[in-house]
Protein backbone atom coordinates (compact mmCIF):
# COMPACT_ATOMS: atom_id res chain seq x y z
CA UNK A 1 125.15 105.44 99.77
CA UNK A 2 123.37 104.88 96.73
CA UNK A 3 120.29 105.96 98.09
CA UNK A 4 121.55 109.24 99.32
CA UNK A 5 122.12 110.47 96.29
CA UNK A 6 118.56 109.39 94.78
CA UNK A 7 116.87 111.42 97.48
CA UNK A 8 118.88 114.18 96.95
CA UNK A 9 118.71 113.96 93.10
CA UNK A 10 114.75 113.66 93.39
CA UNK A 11 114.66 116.83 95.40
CA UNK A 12 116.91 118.73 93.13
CA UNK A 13 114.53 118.12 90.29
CA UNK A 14 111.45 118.74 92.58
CA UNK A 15 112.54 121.95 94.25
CA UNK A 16 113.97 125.33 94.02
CA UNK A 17 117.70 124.99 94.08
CA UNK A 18 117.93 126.83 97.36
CA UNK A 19 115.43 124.78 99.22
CA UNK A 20 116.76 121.46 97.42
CA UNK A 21 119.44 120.45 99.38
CA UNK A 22 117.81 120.96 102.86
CA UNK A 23 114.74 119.13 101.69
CA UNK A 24 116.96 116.10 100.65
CA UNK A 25 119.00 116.33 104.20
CA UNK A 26 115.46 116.32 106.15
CA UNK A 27 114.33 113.71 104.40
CA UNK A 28 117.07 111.34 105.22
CA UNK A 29 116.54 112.57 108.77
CA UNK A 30 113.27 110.70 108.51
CA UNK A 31 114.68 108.08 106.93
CA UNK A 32 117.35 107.63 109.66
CA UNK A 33 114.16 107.50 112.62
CA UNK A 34 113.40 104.21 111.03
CA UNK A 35 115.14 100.58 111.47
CA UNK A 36 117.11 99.43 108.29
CA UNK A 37 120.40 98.32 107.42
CA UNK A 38 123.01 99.86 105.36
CA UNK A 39 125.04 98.47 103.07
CA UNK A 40 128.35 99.14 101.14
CA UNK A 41 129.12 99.03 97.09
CA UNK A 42 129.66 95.97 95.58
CA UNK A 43 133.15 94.38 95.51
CA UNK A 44 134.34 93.79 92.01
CA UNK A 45 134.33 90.06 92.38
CA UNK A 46 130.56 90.33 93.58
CA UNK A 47 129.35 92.09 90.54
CA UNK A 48 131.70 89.07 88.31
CA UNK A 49 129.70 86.52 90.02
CA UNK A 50 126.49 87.36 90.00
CA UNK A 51 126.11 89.24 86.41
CA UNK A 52 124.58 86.80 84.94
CA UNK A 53 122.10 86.14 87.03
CA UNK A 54 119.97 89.73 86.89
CA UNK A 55 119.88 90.87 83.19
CA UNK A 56 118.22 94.60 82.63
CA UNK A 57 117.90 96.61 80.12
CA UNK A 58 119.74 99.22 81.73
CA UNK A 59 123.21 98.17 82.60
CA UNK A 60 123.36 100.51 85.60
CA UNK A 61 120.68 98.91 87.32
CA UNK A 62 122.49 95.82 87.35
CA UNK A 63 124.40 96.39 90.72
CA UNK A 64 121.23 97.18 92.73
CA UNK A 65 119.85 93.90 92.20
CA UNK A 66 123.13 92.68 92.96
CA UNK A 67 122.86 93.83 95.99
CA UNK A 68 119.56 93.73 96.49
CA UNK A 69 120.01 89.64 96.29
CA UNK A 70 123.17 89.90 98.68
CA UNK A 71 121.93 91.18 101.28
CA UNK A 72 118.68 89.60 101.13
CA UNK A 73 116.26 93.02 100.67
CA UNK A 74 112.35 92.35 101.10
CA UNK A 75 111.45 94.87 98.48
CA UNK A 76 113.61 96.96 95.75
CA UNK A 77 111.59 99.78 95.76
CA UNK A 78 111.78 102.24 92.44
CA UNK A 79 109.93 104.26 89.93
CA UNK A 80 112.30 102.68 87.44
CA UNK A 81 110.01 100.03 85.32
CA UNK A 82 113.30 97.88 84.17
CA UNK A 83 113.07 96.28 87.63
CA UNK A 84 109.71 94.78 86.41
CA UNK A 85 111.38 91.46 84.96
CA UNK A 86 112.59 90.86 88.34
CA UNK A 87 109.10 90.51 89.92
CA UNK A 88 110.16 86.81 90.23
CA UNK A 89 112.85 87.32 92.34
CA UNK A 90 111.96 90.25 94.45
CA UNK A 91 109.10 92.40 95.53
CA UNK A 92 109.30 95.18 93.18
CA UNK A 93 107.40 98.00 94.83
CA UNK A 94 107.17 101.89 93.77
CA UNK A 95 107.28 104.24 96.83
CA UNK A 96 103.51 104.55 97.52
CA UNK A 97 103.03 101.12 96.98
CA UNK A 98 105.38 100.26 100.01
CA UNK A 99 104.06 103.53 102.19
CA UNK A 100 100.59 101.89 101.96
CA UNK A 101 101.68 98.18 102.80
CA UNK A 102 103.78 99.98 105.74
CA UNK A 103 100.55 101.88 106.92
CA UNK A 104 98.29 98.65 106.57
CA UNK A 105 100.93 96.80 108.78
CA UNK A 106 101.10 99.42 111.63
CA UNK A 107 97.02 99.54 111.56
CA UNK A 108 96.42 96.09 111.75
């Protein structure tokens, strides 16, 4: 769900207000073509237990790694540099950075 909204807030900054929304609803089109797995919010008990274990500078990034550690993600994949001091527990990747691992994959 999460995600949504992060595409749709990236095109609303990128684009004209008119075209924003269609952009962002295309764009999860493309994301839908491709295999992944969603997953729901955290439970409150979740986010009790496992607190302590992902410390950020920014509070609100807290429940992404959360998450991110639940269910076992291969990559948290962000612009947003607090994520950095969990390059020891996850494969912190921007966008590019994952497009051109993805691309070296499918032309090997």
């Amino acid at each position: 769900m999460k995600a949504y909204q992060e595409v749709f807030a990236f095109c609303k900054m990128t684009f004209s207000p008119e075209n924003a929304g269609y952009i962002a609803r295309d764009a999860i089109g493309e994301l839908c073509k491709h295999k992944f797995e969603l997953m729901g919010l955290l439970t409150r008990m979740e986010r009790l237990i496992y607190k302590r274990n992902f410390v950020l500078d920014d509070s609100t990034d807290q429940p992404h790694a959360i998450a991110a550690y639940i269910h076992h993600c291969d990559y948290l994949v962000t612009y947003d540099h607090h994520y950095d001091v969990l390059k020891n527990q996850f494969h912190v990747v921007t966008p590019t950075e994952l497009l051109k691992k993805l691309e070296s994959i499918q032309g090997s």
